[in-house]
PDB file of N, CA and C in Angstrom:
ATOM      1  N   UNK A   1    -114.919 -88.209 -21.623  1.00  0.00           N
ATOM      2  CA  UNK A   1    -114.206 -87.711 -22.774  1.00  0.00           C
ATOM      3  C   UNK A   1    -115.047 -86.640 -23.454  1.00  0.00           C
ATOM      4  N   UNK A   2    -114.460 -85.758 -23.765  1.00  0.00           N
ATOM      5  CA  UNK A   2    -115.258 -84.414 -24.397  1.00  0.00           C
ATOM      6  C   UNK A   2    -114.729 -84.531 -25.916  1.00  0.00           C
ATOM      7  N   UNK A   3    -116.306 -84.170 -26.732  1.00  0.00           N
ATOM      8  CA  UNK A   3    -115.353 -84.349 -28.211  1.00  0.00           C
ATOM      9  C   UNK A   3    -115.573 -83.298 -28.716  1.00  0.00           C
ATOM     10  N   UNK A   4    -114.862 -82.949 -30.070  1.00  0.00           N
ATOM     11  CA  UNK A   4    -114.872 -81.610 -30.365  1.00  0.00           C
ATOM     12  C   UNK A   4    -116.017 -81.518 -31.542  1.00  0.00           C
ATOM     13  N   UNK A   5    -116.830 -80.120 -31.499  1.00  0.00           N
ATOM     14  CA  UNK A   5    -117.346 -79.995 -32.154  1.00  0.00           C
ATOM     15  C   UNK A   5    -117.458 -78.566 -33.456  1.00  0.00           C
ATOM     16  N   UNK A   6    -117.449 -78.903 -34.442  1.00  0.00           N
ATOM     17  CA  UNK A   6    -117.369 -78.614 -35.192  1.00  0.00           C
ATOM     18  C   UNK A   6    -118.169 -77.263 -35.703  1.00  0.00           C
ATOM     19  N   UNK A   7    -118.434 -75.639 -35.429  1.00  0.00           N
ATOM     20  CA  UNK A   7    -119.261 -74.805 -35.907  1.00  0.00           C
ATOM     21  C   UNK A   7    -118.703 -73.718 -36.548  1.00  0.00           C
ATOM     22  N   UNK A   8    -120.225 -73.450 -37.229  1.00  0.00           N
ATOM     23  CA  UNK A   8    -119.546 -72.254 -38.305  1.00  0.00           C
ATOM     24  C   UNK A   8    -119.235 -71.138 -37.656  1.00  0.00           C
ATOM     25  N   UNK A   9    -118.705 -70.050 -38.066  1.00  0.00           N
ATOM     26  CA  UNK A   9    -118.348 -68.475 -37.275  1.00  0.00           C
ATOM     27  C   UNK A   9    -119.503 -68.015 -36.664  1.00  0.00           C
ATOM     28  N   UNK A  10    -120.678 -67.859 -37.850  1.00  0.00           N
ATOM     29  CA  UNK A  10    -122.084 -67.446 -37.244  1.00  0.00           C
ATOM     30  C   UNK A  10    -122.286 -67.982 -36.121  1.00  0.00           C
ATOM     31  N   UNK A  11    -122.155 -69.704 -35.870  1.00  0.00           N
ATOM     32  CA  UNK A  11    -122.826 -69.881 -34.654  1.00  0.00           C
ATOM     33  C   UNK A  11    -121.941 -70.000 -33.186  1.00  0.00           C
ATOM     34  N   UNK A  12    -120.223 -69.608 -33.530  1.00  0.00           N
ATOM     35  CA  UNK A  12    -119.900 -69.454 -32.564  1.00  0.00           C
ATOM     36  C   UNK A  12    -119.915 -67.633 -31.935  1.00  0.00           C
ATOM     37  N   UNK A  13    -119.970 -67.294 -32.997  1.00  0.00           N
ATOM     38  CA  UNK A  13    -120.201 -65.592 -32.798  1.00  0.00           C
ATOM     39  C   UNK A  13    -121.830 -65.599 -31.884  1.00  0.00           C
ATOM     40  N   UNK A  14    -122.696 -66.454 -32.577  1.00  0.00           N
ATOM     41  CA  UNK A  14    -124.061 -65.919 -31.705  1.00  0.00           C
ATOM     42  C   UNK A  14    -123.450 -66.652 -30.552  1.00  0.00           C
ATOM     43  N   UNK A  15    -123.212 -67.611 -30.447  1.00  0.00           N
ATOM     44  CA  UNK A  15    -122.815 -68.102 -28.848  1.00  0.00           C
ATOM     45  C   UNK A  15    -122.601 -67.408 -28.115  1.00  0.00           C
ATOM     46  N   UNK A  16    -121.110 -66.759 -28.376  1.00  0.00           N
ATOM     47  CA  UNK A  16    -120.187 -65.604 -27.611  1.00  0.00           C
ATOM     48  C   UNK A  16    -121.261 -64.311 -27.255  1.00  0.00           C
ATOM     49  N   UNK A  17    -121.712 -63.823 -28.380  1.00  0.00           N
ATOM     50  CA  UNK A  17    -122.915 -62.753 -27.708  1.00  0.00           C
ATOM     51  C   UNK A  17    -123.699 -63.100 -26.683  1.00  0.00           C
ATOM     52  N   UNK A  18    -124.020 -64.414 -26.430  1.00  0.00           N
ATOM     53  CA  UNK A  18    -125.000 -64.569 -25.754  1.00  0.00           C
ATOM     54  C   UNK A  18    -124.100 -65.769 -24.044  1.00  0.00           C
ATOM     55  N   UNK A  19    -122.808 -66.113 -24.927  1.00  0.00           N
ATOM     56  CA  UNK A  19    -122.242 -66.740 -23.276  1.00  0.00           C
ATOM     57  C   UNK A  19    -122.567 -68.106 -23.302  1.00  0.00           C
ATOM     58  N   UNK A  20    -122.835 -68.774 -24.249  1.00  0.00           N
ATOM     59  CA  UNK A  20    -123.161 -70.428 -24.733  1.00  0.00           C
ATOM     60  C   UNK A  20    -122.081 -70.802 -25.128  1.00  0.00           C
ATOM     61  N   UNK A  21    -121.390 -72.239 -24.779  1.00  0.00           N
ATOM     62  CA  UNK A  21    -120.565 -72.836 -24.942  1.00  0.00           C
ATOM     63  C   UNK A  21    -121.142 -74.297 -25.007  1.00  0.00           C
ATOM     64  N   UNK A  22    -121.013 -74.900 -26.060  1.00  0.00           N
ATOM     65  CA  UNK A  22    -121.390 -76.207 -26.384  1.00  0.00           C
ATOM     66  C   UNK A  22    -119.859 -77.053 -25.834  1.00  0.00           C
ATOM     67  N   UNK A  23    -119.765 -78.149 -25.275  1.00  0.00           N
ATOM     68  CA  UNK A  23    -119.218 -78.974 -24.864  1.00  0.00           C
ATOM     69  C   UNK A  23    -119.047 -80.378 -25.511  1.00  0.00           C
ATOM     70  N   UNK A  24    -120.142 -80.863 -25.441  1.00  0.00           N
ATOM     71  CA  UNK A  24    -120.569 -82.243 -25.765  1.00  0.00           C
ATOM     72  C   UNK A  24    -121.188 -82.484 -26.944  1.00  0.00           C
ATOM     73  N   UNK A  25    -120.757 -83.388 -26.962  1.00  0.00           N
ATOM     74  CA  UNK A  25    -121.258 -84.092 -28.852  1.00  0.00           C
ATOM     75  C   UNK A  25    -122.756 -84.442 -28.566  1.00  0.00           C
ATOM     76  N   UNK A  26    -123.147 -85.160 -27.291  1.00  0.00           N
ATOM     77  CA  UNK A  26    -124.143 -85.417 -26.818  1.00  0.00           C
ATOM     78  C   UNK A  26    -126.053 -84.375 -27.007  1.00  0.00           C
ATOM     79  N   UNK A  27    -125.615 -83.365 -26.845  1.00  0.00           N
ATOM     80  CA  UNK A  27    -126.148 -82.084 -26.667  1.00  0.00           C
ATOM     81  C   UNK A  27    -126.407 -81.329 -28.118  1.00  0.00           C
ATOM     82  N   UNK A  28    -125.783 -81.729 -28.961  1.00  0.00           N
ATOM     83  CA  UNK A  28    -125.517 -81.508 -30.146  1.00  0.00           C
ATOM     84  C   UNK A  28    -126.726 -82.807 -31.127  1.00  0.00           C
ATOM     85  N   UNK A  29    -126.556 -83.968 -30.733  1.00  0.00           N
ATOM     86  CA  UNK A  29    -126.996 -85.033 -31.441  1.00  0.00           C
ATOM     87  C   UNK A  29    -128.397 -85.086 -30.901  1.00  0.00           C
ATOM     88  N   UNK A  30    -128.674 -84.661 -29.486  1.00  0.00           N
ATOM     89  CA  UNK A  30    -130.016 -84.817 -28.998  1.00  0.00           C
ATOM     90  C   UNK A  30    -130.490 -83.421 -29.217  1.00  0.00           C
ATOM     91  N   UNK A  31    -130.130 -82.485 -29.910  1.00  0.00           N
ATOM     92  CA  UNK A  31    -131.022 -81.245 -29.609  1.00  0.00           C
ATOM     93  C   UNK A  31    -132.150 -80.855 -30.615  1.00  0.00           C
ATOM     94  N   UNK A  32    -133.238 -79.975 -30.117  1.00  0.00           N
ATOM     95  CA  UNK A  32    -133.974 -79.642 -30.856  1.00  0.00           C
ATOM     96  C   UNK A  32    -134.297 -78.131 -31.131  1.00  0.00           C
ATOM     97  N   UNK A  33    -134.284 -77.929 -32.534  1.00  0.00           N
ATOM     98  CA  UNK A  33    -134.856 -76.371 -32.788  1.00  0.00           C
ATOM     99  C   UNK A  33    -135.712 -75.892 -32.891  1.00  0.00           C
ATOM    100  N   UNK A  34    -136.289 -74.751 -32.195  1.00  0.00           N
ATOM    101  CA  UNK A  34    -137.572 -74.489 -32.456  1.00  0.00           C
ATOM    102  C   UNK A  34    -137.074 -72.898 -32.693  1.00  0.00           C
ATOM    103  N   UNK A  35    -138.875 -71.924 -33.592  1.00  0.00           N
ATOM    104  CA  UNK A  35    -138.428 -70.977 -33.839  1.00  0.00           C
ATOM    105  C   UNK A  35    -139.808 -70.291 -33.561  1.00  0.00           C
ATOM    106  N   UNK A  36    -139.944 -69.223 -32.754  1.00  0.00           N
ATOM    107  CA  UNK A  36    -141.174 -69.143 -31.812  1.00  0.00           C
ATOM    108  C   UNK A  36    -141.107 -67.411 -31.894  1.00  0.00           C
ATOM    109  N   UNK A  37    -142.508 -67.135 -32.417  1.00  0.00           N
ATOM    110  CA  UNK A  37    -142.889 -65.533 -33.170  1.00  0.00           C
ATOM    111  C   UNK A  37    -143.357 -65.427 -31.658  1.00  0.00           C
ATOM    112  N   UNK A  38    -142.798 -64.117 -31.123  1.00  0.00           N
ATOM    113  CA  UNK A  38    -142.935 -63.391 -30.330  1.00  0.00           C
ATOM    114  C   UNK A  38    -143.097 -61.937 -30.216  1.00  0.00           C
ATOM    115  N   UNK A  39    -143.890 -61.514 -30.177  1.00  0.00           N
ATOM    116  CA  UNK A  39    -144.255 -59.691 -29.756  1.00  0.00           C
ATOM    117  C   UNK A  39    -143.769 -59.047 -28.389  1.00  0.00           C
ATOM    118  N   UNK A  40    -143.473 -57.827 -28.775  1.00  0.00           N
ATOM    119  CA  UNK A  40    -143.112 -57.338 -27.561  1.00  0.00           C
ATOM    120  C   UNK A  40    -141.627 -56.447 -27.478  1.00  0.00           C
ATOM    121  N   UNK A  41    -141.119 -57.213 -27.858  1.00  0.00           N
ATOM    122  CA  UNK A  41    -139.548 -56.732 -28.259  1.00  0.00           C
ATOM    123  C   UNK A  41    -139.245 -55.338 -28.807  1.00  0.00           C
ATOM    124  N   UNK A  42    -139.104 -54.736 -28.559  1.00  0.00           N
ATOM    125  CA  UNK A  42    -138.372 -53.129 -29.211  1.00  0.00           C
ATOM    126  C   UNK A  42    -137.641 -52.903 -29.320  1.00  0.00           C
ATOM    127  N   UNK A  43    -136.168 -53.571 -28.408  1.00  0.00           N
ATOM    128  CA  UNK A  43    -134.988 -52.994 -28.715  1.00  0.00           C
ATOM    129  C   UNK A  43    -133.940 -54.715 -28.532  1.00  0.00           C
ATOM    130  N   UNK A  44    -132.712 -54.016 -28.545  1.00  0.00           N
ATOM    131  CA  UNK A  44    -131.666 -55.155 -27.943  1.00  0.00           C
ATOM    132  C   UNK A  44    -131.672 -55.152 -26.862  1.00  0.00           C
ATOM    133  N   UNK A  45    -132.184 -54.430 -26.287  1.00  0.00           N
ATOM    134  CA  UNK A  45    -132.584 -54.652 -24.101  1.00  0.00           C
ATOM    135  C   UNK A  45    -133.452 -55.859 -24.037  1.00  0.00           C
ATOM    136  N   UNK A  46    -133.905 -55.741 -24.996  1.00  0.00           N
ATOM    137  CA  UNK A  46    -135.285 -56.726 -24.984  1.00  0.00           C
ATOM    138  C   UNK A  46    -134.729 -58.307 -25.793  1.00  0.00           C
ATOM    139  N   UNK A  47    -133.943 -58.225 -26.034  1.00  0.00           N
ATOM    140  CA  UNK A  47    -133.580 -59.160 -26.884  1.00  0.00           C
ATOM    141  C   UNK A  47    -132.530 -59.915 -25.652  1.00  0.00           C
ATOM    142  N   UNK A  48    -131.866 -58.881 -24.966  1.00  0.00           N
ATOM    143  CA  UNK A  48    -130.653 -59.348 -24.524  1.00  0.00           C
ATOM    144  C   UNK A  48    -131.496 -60.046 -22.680  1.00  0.00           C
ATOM    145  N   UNK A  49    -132.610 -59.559 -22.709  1.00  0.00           N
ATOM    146  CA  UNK A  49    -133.209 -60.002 -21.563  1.00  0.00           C
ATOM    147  C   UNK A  49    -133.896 -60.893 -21.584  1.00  0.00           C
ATOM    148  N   UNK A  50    -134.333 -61.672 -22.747  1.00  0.00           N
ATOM    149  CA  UNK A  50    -135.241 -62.683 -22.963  1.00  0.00           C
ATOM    150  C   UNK A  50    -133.786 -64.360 -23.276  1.00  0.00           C
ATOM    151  N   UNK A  51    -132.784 -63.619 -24.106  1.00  0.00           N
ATOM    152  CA  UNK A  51    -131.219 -64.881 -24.105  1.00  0.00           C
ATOM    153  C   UNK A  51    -131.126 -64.906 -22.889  1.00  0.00           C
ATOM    154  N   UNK A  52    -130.734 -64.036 -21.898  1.00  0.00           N
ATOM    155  CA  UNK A  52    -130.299 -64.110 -20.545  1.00  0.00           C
ATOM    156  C   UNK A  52    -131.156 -65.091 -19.948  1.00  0.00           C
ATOM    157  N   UNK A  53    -132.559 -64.839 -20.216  1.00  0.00           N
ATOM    158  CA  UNK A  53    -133.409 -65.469 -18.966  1.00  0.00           C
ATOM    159  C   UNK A  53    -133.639 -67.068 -19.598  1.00  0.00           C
ATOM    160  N   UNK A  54    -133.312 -67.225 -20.962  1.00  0.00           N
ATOM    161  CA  UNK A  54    -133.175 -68.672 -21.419  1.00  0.00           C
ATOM    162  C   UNK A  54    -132.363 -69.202 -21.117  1.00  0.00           C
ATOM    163  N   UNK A  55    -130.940 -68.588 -20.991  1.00  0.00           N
ATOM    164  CA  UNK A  55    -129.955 -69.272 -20.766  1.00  0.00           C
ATOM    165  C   UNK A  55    -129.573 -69.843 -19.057  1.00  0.00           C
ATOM    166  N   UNK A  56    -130.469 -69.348 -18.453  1.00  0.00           N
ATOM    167  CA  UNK A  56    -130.330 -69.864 -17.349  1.00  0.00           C
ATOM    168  C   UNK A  56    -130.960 -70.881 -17.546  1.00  0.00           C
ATOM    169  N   UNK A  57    -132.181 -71.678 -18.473  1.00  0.00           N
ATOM    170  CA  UNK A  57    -132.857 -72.552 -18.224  1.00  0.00           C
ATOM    171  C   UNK A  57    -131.995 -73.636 -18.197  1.00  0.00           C
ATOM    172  N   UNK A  58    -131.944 -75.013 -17.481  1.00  0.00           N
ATOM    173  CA  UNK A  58    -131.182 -76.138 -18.079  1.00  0.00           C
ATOM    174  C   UNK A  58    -131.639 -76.879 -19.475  1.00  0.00           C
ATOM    175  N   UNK A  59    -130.539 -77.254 -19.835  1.00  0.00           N
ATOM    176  CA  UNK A  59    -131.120 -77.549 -21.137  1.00  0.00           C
ATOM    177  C   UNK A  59    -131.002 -76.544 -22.417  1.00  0.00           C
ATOM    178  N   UNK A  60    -131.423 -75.441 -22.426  1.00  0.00           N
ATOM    179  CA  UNK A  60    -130.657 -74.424 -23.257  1.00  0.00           C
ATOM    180  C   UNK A  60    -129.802 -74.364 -23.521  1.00  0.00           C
ATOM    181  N   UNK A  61    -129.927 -74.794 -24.960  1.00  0.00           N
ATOM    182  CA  UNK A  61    -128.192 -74.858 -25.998  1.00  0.00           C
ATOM    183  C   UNK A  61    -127.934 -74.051 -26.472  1.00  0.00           C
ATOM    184  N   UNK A  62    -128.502 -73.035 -27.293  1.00  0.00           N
ATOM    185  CA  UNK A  62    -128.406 -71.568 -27.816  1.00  0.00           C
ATOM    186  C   UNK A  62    -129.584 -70.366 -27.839  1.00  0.00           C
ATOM    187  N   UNK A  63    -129.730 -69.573 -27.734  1.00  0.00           N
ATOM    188  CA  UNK A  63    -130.617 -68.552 -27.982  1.00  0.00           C
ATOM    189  C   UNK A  63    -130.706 -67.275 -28.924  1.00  0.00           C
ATOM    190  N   UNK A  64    -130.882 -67.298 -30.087  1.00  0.00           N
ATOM    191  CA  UNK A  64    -131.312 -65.980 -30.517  1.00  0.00           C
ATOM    192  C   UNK A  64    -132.596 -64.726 -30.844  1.00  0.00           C
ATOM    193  N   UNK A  65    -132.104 -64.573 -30.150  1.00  0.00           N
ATOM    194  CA  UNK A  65    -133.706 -63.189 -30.372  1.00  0.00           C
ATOM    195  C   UNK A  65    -133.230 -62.198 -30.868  1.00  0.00           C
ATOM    196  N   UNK A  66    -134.620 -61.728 -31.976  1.00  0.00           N
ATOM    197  CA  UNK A  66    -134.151 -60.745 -32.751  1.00  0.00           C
ATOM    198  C   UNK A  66    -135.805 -59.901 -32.844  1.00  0.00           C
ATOM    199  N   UNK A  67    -135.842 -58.720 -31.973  1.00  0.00           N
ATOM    200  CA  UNK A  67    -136.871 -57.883 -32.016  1.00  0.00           C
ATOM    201  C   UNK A  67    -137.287 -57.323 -33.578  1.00  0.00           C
ATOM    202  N   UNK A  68    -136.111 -57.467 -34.434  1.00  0.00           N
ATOM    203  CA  UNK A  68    -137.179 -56.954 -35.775  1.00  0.00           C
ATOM    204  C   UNK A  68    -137.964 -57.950 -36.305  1.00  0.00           C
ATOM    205  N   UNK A  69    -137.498 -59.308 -36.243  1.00  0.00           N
ATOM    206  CA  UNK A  69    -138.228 -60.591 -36.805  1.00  0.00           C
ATOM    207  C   UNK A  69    -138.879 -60.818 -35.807  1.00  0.00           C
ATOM    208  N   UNK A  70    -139.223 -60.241 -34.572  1.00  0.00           N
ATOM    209  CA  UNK A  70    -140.674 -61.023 -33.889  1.00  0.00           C
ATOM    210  C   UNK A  70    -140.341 -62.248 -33.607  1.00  0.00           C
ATOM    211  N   UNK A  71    -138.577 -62.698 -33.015  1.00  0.00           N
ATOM    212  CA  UNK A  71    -138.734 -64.648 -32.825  1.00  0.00           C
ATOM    213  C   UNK A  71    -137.545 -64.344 -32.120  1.00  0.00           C
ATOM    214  N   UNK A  72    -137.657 -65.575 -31.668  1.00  0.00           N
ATOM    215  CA  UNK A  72    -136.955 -66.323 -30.617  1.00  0.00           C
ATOM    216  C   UNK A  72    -136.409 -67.375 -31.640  1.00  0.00           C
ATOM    217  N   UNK A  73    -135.221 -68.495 -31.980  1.00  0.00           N
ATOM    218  CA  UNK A  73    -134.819 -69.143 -31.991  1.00  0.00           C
ATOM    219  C   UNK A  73    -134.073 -69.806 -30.694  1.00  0.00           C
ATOM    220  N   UNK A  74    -134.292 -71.003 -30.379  1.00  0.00           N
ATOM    221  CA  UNK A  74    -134.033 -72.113 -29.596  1.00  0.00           C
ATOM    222  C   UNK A  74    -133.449 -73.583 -30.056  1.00  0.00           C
ATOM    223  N   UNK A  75    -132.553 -73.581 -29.387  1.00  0.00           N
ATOM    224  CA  UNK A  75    -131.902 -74.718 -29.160  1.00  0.00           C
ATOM    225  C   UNK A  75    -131.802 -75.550 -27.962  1.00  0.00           C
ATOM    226  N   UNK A  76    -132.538 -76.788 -27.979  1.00  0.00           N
ATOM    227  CA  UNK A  76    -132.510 -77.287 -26.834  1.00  0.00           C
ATOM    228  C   UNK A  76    -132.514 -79.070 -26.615  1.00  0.00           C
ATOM    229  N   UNK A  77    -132.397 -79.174 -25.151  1.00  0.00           N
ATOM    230  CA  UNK A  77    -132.377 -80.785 -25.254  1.00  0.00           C
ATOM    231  C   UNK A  77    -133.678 -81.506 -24.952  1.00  0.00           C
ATOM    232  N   UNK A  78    -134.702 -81.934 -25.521  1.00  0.00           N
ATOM    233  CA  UNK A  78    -135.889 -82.331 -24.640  1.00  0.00           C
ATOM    234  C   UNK A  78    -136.115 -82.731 -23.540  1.00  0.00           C
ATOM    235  N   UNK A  79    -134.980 -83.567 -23.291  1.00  0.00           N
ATOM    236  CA  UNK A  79    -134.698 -84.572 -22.203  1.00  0.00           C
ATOM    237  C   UNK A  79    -134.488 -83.803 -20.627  1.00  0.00           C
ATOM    238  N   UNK A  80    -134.102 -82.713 -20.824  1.00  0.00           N
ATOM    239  CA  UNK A  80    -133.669 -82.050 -19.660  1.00  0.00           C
ATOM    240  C   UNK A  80    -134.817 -80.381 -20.048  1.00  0.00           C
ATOM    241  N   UNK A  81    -135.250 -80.179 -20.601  1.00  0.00           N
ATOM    242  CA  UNK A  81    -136.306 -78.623 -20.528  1.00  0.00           C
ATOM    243  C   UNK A  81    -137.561 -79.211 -21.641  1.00  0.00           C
ATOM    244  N   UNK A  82    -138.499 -78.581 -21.271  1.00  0.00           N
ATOM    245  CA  UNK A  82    -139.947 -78.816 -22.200  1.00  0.00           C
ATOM    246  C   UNK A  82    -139.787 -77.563 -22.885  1.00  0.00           C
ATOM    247  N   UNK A  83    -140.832 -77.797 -23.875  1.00  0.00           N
ATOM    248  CA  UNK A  83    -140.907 -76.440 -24.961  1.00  0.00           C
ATOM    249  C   UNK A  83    -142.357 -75.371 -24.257  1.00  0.00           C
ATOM    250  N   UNK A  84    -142.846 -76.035 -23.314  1.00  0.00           N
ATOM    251  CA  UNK A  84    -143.635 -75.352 -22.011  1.00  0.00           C
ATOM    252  C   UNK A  84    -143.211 -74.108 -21.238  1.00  0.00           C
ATOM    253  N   UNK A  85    -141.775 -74.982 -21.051  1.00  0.00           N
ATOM    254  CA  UNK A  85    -140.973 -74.039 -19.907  1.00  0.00           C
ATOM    255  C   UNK A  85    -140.530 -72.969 -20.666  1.00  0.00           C
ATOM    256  N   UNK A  86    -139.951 -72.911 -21.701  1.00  0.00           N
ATOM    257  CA  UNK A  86    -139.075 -72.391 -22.422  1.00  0.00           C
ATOM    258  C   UNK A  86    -140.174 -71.177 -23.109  1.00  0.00           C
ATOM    259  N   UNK A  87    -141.334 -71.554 -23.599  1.00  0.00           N
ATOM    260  CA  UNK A  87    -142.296 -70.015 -23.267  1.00  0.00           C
ATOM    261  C   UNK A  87    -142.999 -69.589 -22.212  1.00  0.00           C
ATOM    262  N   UNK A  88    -142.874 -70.451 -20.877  1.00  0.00           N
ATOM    263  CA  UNK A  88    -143.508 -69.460 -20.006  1.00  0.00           C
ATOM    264  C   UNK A  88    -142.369 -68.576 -19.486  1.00  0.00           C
ATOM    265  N   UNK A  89    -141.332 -69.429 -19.922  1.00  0.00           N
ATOM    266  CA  UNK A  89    -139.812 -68.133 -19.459  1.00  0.00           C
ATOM    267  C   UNK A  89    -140.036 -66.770 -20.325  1.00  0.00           C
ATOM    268  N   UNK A  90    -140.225 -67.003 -21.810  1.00  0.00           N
ATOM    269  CA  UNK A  90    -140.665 -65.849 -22.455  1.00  0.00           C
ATOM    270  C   UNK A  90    -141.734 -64.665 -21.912  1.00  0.00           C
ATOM    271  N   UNK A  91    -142.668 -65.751 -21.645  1.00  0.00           N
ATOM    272  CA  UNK A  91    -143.914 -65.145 -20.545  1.00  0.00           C
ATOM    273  C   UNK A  91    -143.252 -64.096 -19.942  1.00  0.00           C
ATOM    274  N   UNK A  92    -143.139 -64.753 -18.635  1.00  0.00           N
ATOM    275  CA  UNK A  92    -142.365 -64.089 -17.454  1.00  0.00           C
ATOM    276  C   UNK A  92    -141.706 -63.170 -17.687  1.00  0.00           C
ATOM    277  N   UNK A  93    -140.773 -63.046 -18.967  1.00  0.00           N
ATOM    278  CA  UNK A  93    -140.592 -61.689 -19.187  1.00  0.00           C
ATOM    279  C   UNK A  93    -140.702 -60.792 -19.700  1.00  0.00           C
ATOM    280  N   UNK A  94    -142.426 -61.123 -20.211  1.00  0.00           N
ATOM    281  CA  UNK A  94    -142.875 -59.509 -20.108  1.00  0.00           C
ATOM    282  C   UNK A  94    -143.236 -59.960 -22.061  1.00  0.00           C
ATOM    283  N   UNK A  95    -143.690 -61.024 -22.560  1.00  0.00           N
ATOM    284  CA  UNK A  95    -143.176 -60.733 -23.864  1.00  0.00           C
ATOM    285  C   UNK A  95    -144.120 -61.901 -24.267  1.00  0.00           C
ATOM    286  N   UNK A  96    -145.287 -61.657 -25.439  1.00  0.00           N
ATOM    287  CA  UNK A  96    -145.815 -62.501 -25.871  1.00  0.00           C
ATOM    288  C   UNK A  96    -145.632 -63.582 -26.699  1.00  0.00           C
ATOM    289  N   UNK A  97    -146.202 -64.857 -26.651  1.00  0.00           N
ATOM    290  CA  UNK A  97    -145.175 -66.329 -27.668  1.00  0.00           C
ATOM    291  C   UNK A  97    -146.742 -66.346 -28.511  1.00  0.00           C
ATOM    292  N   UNK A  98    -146.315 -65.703 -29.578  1.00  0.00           N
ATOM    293  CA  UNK A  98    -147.886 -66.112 -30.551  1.00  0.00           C
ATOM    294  C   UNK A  98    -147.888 -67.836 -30.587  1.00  0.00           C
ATOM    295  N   UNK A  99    -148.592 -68.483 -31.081  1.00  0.00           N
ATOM    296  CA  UNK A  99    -149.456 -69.410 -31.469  1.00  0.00           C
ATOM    297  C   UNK A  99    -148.524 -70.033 -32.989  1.00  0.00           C
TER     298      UNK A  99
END
């Protein structure tokens, strides 16, 4: 059974930019946010290549990156991705996860 969940415009609008579709109530009740200062970023190429490469991770519930604030926001499930993986993905592309 799939239940419905409930979000504001903002967060179905960042969804849609980025191709996230929440499903489950499940995913919602277990998730965790983190918000992770990153360098590197210059444009929305850079922004739109660092959501992309999260959103393939499993476990990734939402992603926003925003090159003028230097961060990453994350949404995720512990249970299925570490907060490990989720900056060496940053790593990998090209983009530093300060401390």
């Amino acid at each position: 059974m799939i239940n419905i969940v409930f979000l504001t415009i903002s967060d179905v609008y960042a969804r849609h930019l980025i191709g996230f579709t929440i499903n489950k109530q499940e995913e919602v009740s277990m998730a965790e946010s983190i918000s992770l200062a990153v360098t590197g970023m210059k444009c929305g190429g850079c922004e739109s290549n660092v959501s992309m490469k999260l959103k393939d991770v499993e476990g990734v519930i939402t992603v926003v990156a925003s090159s003028k604030d230097n961060k990453v926001d994350v949404t995720f499930d512990p249970s299925k991705t570490a907060l490990k993986t989720i900056v060496q993905v940053i790593t990998d592309a090209g983009f530093l996860v300060e401390p």
